[in-house]
Protein backbone atom coordinates (compact mmCIF):
# COMPACT_ATOMS: atom_id res chain seq x y z
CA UNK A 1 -25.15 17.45 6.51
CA UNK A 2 -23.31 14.51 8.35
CA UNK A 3 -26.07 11.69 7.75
CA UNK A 4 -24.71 11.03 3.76
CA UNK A 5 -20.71 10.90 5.81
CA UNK A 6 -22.71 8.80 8.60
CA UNK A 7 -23.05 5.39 6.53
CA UNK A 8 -19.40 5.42 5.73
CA UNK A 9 -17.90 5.88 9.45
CA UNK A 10 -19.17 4.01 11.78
CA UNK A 11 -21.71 5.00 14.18
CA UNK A 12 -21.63 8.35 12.62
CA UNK A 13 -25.11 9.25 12.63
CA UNK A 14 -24.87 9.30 16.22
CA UNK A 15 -21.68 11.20 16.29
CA UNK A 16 -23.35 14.01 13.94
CA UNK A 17 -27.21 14.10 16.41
CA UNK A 18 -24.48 15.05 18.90
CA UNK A 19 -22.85 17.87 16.96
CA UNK A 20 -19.65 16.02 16.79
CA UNK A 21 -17.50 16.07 13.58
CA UNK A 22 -17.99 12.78 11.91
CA UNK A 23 -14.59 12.87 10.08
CA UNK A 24 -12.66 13.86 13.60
CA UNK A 25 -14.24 10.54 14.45
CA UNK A 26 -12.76 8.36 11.71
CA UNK A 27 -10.29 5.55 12.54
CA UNK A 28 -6.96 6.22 11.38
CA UNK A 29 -5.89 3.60 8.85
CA UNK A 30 -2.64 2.55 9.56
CA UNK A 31 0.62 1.91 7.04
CA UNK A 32 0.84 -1.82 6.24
CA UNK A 33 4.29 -1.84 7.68
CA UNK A 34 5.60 -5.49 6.12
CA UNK A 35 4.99 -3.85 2.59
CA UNK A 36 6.59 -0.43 3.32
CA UNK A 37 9.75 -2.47 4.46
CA UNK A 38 9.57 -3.73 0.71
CA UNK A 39 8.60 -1.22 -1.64
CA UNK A 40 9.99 2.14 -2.10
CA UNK A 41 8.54 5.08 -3.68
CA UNK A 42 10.04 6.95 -6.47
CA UNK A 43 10.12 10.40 -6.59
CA UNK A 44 7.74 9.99 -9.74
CA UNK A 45 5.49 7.43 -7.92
CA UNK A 46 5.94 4.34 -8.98
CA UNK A 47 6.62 1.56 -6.99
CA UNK A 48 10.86 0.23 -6.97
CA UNK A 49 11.29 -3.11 -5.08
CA UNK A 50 14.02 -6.32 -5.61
CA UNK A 51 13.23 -9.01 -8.09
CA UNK A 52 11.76 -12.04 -6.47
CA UNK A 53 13.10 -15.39 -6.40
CA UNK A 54 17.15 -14.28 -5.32
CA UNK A 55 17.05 -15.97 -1.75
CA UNK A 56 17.44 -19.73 -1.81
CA UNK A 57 17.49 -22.27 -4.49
CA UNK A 58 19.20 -20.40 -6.92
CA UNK A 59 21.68 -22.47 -8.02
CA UNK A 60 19.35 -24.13 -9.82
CA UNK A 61 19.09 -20.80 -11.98
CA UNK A 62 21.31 -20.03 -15.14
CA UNK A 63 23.52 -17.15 -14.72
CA UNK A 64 21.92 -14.94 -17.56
CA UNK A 65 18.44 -15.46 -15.27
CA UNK A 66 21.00 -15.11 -11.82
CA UNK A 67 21.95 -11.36 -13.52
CA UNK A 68 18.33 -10.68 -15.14
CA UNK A 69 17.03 -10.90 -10.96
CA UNK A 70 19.91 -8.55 -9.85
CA UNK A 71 18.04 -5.44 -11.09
CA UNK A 72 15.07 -3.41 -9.27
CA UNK A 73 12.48 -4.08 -10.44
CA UNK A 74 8.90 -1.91 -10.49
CA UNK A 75 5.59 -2.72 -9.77
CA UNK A 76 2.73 -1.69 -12.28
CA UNK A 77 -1.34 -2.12 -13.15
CA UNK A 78 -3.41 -3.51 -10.04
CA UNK A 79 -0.85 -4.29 -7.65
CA UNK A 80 0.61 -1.29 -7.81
CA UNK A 81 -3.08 0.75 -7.15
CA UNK A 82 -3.58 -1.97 -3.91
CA UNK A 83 0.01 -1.45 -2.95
CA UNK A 84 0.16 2.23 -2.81
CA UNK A 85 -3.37 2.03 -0.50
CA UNK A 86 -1.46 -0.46 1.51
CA UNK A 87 1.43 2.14 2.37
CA UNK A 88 -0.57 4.93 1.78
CA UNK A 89 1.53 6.40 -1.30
CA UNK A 90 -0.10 9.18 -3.28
């Protein structure tokens, strides 16, 4: 029963000859904790963080682009799928 589970945990087929549990035996993956500082789940899912490019140099920016980067903004498509595995978000 363990052997198929074996080849996706490490050194679970020897685990399993011993009668061990090869899930009990998987490493626990760990929050990325640099992106959950960053990103904050909405109660719906998706993924709320600030718009980039608001902390130096921006006085070279116009002030209709200065007030565009003052809203949240949301992360969609790929990222958002690698982000979520990052923090562990369902």
């Amino acid at each position: 029963m363990f052997t198929s589970l074996a080849r996706f945990v490490g050194g679970g087929a020897v685990r399993a000859a011993l009668g061990h549990s090869v899930a009990w035996f998987a490493t626990r993956l760990k929050t990325h904790k640099g992106m959950a500082k960053r990103v904050r789940v909405t109660g719906k899912g998706k993924l709320k963080c600030s718009a980039i490019g608001r902390r130096h140099r921006a006085q070279s920016n116009n002030g209709v682009k200065v007030q565009r980067l003052r809203k949240t903004d949301y992360i969609t498509g790929a990222d958002a799928k690698t982000i979520k595995g990052m923090i562990r978000a369902r």
